[in-house]
PDB file of N, CA and C in Angstrom:
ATOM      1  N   UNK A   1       0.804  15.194 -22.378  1.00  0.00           N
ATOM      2  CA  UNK A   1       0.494  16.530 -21.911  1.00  0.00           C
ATOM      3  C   UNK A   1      -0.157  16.500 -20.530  1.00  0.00           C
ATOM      4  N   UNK A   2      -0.691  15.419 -20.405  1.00  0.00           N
ATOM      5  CA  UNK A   2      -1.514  15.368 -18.612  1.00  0.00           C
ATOM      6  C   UNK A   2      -0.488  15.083 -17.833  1.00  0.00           C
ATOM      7  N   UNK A   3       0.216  14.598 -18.092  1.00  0.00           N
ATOM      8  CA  UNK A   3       1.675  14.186 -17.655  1.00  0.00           C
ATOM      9  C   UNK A   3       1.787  15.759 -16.693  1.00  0.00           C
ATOM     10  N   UNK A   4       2.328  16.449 -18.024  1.00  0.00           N
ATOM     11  CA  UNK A   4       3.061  17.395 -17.555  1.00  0.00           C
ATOM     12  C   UNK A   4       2.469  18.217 -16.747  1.00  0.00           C
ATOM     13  N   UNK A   5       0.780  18.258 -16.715  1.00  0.00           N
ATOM     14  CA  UNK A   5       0.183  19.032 -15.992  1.00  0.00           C
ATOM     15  C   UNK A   5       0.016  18.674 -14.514  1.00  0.00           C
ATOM     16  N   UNK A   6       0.004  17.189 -14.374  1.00  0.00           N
ATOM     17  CA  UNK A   6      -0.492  16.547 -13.009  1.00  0.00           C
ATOM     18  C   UNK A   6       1.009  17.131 -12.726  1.00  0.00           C
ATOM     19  N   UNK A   7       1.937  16.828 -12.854  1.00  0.00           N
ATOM     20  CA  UNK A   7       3.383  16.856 -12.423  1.00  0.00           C
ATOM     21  C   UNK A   7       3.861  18.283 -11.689  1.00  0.00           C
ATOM     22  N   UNK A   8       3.558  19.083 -12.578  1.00  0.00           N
ATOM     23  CA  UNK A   8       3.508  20.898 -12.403  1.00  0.00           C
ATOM     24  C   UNK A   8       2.707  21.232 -11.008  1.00  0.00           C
ATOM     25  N   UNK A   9       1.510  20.790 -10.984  1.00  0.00           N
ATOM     26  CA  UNK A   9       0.749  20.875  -9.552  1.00  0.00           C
ATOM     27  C   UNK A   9       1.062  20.891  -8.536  1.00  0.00           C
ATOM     28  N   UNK A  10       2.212  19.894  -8.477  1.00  0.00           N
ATOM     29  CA  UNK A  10       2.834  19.560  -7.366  1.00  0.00           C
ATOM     30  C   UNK A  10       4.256  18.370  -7.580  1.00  0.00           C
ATOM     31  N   UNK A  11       5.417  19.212  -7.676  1.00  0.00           N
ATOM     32  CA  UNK A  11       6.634  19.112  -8.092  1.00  0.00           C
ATOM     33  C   UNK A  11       7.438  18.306  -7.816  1.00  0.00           C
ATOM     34  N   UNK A  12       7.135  18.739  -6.061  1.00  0.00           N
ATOM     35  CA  UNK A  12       8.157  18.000  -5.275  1.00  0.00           C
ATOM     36  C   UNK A  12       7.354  16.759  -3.913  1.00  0.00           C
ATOM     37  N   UNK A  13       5.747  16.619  -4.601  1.00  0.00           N
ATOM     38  CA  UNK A  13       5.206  15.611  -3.792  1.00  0.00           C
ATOM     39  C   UNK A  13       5.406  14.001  -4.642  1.00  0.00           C
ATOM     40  N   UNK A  14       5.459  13.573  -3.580  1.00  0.00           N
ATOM     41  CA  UNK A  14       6.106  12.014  -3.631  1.00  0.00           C
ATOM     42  C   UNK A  14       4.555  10.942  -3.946  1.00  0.00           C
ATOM     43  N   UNK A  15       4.306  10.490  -4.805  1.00  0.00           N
ATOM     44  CA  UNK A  15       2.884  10.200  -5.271  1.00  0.00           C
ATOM     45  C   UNK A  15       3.352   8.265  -5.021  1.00  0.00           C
ATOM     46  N   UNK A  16       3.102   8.180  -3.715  1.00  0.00           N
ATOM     47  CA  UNK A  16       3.358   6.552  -2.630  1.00  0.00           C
ATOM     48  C   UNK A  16       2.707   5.748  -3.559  1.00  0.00           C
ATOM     49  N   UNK A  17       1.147   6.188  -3.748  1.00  0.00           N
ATOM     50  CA  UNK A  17       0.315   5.271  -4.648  1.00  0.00           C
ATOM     51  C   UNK A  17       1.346   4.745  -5.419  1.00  0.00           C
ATOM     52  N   UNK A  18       1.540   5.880  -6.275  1.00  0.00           N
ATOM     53  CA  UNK A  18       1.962   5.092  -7.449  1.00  0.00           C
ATOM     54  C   UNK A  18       3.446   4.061  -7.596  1.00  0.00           C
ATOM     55  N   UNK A  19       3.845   4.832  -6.617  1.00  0.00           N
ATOM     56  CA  UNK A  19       5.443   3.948  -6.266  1.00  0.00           C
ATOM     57  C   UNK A  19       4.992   2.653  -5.448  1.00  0.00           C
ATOM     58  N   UNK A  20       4.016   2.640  -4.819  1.00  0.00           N
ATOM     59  CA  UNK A  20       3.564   1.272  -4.439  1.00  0.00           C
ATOM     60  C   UNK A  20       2.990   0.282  -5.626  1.00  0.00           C
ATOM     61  N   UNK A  21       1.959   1.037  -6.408  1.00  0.00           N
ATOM     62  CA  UNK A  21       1.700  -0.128  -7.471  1.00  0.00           C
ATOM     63  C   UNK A  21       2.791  -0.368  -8.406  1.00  0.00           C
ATOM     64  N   UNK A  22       3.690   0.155  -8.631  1.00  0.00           N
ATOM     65  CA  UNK A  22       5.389  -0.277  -9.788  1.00  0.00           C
ATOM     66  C   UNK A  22       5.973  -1.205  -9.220  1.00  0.00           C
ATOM     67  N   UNK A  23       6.208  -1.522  -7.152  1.00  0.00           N
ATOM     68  CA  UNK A  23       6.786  -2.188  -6.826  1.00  0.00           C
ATOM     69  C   UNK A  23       6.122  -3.485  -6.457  1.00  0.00           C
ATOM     70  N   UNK A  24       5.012  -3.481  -6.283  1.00  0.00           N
ATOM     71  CA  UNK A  24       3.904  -4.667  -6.259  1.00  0.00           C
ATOM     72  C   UNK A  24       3.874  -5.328  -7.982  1.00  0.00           C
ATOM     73  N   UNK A  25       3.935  -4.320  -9.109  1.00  0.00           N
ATOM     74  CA  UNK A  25       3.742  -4.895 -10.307  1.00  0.00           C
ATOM     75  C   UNK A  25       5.304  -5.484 -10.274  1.00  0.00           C
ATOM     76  N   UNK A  26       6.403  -4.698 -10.166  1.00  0.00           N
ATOM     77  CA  UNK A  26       7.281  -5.186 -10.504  1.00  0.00           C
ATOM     78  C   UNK A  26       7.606  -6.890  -9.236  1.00  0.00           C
ATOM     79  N   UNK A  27       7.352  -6.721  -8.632  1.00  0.00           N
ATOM     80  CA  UNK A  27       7.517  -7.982  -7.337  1.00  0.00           C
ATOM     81  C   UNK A  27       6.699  -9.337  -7.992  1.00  0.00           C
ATOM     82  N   UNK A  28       5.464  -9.039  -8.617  1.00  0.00           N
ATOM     83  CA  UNK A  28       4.752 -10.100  -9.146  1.00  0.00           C
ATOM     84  C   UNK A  28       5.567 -10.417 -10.846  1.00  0.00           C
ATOM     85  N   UNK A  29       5.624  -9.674 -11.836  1.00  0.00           N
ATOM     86  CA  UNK A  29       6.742  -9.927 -12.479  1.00  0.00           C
ATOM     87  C   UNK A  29       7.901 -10.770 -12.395  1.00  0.00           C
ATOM     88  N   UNK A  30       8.230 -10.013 -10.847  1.00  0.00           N
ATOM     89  CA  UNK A  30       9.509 -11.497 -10.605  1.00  0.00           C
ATOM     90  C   UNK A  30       9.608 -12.980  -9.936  1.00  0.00           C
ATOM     91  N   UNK A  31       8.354 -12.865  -9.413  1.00  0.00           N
ATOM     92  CA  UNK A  31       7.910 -14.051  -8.956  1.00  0.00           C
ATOM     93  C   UNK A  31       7.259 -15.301  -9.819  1.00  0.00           C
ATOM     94  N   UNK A  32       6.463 -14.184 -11.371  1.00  0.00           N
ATOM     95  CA  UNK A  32       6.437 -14.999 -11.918  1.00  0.00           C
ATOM     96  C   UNK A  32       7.521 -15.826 -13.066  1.00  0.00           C
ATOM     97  N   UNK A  33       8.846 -14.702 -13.226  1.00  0.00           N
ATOM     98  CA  UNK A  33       9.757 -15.621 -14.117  1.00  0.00           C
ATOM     99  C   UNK A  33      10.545 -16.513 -13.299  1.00  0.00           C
ATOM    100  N   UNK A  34      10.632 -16.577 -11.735  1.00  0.00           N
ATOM    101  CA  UNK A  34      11.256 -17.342 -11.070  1.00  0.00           C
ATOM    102  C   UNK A  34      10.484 -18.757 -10.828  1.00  0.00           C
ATOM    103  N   UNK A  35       9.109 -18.189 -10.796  1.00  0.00           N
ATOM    104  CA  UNK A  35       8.241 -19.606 -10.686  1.00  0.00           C
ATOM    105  C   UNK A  35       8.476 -20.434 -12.332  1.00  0.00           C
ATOM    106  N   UNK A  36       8.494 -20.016 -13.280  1.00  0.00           N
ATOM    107  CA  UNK A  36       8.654 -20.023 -14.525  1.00  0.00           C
ATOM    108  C   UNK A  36      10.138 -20.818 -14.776  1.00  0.00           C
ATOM    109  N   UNK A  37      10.847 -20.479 -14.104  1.00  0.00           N
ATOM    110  CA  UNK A  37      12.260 -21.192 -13.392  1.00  0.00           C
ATOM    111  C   UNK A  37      12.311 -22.263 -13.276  1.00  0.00           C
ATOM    112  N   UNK A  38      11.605 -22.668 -12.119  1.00  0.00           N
ATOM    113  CA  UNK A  38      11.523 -23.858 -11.128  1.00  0.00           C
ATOM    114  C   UNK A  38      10.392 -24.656 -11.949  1.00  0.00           C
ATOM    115  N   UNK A  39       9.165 -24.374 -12.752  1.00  0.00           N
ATOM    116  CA  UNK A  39       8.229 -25.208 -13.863  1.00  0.00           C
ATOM    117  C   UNK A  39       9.623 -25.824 -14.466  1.00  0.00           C
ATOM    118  N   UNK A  40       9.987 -25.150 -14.997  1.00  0.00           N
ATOM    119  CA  UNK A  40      10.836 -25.456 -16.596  1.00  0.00           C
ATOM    120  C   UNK A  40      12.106 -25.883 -16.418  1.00  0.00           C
ATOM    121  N   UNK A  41      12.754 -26.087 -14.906  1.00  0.00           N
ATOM    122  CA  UNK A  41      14.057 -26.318 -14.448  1.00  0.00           C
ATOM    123  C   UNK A  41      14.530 -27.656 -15.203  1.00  0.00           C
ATOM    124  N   UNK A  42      13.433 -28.420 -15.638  1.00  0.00           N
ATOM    125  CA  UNK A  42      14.592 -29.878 -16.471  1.00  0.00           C
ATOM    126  C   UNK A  42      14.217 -29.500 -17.503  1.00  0.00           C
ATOM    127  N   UNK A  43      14.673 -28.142 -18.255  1.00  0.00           N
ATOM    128  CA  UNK A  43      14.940 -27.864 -19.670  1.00  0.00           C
ATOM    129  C   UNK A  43      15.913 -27.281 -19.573  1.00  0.00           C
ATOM    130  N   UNK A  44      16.520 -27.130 -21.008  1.00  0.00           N
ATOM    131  CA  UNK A  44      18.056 -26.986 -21.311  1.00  0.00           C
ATOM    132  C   UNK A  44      18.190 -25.421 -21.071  1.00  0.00           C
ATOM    133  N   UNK A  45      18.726 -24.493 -20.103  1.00  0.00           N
ATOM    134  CA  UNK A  45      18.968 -23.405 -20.243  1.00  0.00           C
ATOM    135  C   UNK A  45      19.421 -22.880 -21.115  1.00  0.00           C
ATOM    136  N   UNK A  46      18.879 -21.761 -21.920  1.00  0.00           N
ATOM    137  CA  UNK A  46      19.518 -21.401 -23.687  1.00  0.00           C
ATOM    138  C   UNK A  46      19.489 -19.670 -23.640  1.00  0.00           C
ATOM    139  N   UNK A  47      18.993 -19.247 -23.057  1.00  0.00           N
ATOM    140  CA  UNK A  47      19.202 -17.879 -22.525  1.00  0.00           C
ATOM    141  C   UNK A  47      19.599 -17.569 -21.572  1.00  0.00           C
ATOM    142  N   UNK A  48      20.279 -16.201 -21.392  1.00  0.00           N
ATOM    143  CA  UNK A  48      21.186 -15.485 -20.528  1.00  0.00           C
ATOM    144  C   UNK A  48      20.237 -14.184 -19.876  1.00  0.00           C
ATOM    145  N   UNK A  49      20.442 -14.254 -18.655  1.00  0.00           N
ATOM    146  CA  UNK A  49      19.573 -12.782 -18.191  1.00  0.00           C
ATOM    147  C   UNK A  49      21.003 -12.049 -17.407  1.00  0.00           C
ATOM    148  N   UNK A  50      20.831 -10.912 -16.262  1.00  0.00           N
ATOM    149  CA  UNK A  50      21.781 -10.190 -15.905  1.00  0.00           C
ATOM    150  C   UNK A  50      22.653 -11.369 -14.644  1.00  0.00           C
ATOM    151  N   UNK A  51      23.951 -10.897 -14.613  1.00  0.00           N
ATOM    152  CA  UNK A  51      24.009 -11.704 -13.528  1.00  0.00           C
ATOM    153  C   UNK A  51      25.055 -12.853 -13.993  1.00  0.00           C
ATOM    154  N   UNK A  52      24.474 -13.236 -15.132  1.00  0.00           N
ATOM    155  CA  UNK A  52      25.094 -14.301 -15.702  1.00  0.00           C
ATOM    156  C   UNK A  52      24.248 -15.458 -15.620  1.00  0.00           C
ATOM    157  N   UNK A  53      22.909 -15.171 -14.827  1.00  0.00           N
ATOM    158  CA  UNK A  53      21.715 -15.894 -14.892  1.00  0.00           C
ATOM    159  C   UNK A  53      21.333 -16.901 -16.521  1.00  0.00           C
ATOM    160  N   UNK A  54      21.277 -18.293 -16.347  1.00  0.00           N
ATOM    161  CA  UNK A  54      21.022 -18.824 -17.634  1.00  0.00           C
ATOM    162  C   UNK A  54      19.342 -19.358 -17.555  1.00  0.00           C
ATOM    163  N   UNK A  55      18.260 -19.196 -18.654  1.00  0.00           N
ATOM    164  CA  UNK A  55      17.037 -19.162 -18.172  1.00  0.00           C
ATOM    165  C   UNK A  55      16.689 -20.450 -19.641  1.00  0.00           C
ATOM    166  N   UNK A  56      15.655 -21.432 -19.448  1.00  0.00           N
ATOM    167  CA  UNK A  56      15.306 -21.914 -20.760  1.00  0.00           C
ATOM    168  C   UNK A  56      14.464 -20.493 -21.416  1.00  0.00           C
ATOM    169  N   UNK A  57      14.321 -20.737 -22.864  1.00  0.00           N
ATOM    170  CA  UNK A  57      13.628 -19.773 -23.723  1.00  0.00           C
ATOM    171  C   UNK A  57      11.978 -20.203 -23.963  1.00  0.00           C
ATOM    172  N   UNK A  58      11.413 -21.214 -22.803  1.00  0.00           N
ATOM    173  CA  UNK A  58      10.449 -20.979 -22.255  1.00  0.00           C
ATOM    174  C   UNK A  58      10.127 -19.581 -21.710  1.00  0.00           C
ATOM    175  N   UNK A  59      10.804 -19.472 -20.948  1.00  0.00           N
ATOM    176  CA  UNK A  59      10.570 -18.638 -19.547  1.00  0.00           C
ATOM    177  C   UNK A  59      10.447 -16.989 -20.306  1.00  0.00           C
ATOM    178  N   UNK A  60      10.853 -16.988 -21.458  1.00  0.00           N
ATOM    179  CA  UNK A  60      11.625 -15.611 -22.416  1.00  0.00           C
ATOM    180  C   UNK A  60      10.211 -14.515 -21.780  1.00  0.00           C
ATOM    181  N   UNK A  61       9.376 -14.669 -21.740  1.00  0.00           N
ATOM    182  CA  UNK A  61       8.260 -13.707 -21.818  1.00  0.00           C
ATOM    183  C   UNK A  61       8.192 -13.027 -20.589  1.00  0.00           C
ATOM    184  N   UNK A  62       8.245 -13.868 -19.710  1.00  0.00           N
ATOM    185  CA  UNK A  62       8.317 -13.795 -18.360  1.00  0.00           C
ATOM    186  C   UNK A  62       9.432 -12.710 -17.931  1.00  0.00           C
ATOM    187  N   UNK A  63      10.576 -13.207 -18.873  1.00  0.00           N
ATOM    188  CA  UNK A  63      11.612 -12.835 -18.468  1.00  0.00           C
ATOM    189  C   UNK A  63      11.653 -10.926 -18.771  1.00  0.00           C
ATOM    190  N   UNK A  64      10.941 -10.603 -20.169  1.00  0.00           N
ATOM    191  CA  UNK A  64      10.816  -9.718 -20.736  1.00  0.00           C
ATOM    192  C   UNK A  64       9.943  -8.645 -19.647  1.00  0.00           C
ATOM    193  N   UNK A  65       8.779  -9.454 -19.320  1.00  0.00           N
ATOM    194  CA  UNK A  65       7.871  -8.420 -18.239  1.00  0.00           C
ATOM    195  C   UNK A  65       8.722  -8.234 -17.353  1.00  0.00           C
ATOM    196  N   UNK A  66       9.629  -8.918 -16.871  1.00  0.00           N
ATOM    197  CA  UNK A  66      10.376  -8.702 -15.394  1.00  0.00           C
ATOM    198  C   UNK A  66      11.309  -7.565 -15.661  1.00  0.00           C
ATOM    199  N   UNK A  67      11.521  -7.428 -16.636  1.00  0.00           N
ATOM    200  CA  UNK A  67      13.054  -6.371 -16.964  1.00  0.00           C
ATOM    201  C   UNK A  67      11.677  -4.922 -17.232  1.00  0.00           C
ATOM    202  N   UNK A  68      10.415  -5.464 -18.007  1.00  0.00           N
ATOM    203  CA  UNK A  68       9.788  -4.383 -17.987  1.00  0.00           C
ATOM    204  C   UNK A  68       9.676  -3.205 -17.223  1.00  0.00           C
ATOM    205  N   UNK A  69       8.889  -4.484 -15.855  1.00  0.00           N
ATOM    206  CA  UNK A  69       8.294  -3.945 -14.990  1.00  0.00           C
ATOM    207  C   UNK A  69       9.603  -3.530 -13.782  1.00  0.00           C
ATOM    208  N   UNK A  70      10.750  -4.120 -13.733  1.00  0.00           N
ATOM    209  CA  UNK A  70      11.382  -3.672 -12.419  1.00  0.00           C
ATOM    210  C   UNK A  70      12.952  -2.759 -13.473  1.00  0.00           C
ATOM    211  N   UNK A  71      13.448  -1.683 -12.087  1.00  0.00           N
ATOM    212  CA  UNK A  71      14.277  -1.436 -12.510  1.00  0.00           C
ATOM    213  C   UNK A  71      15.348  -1.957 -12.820  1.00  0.00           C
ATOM    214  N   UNK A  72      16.387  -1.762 -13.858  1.00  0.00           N
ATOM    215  CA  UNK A  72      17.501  -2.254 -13.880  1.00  0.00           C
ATOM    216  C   UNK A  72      18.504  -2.877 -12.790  1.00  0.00           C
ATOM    217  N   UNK A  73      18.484  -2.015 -11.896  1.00  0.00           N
ATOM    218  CA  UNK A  73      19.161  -2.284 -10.618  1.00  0.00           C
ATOM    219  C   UNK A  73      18.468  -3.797  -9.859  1.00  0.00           C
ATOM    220  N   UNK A  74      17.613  -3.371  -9.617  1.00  0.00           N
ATOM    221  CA  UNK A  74      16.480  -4.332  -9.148  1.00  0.00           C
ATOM    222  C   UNK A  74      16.696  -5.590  -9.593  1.00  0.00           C
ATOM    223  N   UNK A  75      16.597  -6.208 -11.080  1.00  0.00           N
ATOM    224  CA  UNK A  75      16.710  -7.040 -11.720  1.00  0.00           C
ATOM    225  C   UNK A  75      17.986  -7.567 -11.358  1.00  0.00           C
ATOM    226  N   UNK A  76      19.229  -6.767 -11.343  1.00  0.00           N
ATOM    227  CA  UNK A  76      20.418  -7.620 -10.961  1.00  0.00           C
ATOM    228  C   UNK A  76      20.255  -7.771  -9.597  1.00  0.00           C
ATOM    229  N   UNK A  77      20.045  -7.266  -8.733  1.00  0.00           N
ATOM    230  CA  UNK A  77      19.465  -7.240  -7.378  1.00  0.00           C
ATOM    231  C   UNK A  77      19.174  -8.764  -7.400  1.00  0.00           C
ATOM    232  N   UNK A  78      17.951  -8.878  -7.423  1.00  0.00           N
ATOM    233  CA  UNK A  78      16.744 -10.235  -7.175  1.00  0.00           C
ATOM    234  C   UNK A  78      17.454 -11.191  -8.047  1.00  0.00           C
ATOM    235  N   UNK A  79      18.298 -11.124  -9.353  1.00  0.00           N
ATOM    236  CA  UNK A  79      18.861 -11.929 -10.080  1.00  0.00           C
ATOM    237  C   UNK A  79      20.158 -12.832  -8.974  1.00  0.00           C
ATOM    238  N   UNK A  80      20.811 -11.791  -8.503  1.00  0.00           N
ATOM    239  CA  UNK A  80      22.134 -12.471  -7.608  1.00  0.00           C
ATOM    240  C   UNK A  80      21.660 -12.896  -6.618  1.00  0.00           C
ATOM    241  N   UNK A  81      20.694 -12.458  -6.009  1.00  0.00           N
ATOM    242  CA  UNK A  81      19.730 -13.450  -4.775  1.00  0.00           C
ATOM    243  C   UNK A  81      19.509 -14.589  -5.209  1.00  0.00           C
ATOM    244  N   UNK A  82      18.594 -14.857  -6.327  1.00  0.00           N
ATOM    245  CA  UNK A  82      18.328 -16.044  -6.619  1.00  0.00           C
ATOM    246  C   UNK A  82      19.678 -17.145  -7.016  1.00  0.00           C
ATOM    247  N   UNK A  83      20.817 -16.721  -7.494  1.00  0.00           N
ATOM    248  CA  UNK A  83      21.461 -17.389  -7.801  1.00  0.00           C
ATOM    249  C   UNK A  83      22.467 -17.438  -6.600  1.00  0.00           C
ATOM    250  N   UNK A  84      22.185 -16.513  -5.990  1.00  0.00           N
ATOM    251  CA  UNK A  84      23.104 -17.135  -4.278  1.00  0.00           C
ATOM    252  C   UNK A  84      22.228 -18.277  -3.874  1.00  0.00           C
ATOM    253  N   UNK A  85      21.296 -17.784  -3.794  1.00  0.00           N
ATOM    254  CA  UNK A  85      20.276 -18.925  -2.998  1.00  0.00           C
ATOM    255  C   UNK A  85      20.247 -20.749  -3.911  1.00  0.00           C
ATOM    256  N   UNK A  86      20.056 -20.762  -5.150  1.00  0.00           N
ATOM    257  CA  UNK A  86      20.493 -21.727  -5.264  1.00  0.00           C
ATOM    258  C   UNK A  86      21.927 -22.361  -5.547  1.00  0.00           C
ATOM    259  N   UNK A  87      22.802 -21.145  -5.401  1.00  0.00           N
ATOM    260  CA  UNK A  87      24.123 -21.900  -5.196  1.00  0.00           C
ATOM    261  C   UNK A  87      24.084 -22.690  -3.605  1.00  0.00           C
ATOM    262  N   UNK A  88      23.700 -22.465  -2.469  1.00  0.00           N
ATOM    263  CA  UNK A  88      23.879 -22.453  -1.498  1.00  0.00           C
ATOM    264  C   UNK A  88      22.684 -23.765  -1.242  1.00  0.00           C
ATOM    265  N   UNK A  89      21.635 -23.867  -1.732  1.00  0.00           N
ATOM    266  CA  UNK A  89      20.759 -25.038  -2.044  1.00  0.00           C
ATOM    267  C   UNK A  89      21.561 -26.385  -2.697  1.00  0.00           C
ATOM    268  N   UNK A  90      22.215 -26.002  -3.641  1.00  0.00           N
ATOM    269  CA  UNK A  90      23.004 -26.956  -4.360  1.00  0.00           C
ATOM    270  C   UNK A  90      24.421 -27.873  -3.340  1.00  0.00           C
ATOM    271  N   UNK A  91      24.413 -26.538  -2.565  1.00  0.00           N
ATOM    272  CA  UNK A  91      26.205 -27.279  -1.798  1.00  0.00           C
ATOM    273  C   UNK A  91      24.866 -27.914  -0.476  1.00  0.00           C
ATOM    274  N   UNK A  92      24.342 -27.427  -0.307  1.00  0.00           N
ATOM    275  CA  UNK A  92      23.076 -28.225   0.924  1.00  0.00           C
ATOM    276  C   UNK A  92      22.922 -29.790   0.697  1.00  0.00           C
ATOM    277  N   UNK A  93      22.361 -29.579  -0.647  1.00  0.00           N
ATOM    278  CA  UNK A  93      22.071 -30.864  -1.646  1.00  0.00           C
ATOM    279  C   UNK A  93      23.043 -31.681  -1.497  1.00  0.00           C
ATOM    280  N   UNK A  94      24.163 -31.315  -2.359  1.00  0.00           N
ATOM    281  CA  UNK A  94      25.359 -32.009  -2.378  1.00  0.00           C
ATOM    282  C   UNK A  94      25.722 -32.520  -0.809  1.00  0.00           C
ATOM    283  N   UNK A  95      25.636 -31.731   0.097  1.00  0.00           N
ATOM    284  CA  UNK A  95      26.128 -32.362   1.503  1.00  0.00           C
ATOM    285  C   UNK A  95      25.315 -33.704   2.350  1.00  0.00           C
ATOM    286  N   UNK A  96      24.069 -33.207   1.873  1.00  0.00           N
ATOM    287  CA  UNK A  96      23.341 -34.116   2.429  1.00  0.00           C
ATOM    288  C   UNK A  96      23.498 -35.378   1.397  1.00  0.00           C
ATOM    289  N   UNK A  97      23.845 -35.702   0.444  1.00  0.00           N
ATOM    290  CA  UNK A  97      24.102 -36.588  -0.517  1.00  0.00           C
ATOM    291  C   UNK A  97      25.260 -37.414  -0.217  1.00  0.00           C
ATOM    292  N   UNK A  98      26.164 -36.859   0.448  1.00  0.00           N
ATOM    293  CA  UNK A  98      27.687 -37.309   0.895  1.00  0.00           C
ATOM    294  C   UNK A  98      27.439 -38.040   1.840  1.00  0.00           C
ATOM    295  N   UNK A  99      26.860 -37.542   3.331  1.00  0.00           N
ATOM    296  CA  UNK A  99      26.485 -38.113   4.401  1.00  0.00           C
ATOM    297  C   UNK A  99      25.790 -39.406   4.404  1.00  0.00           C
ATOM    298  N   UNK A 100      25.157 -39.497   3.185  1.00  0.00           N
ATOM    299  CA  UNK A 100      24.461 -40.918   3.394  1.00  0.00           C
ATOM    300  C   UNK A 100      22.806 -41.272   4.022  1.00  0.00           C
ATOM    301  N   UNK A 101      22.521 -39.557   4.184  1.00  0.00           N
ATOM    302  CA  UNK A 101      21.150 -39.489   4.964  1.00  0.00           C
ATOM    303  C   UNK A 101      20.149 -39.557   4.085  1.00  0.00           C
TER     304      UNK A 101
END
């Protein structure tokens, strides 16, 4: 019901605060299932996130606040980043492995 009253006050004002603390909560959320990632990276990936993202079921909690806290969009967003980025880490890897350096 306070909801509806703060809201009514003022309809069509854009409340920054609060869209700043969702995207700061949601940003730390994802930093922490990605750090959660890179801890747990020599375990067997056994879960699936968006994306096609595979995560160990360590990470599951992490993973849960992140979908909490950020939007849907978002999540596949930062999900295909991360997995560009280490596709593109991996062919790095691999190259420098070939060369002999």
């Amino acid at each position: 019901m306070a909801l509806e009253a703060y809201s009514s006050q003022a309809p069509d004002k854009v409340h920054t605060d609060v869209l700043s603390q969702a995207r700061l909560a949601c940003y730390k959320a994802r930093d922490a299932f990605y750090a959660c990632l890179e801890k747990e990276s020599n375990k067997k990936p056994t879960e699936i996130a968006s994306v096609g993202l595979l995560y160990p079921v360590e990470c599951k909690k992490n993973k849960e606040e992140y979908v909490k806290q950020c939007r849907p969009t978002w999540v596949k967003h930062f999900d295909r980043q991360y997995c560009a980025k280490k596709r593109v880490q991996r062919l790095l890897d691999d190259n420098e492995s070939r060369r002999g350096v």
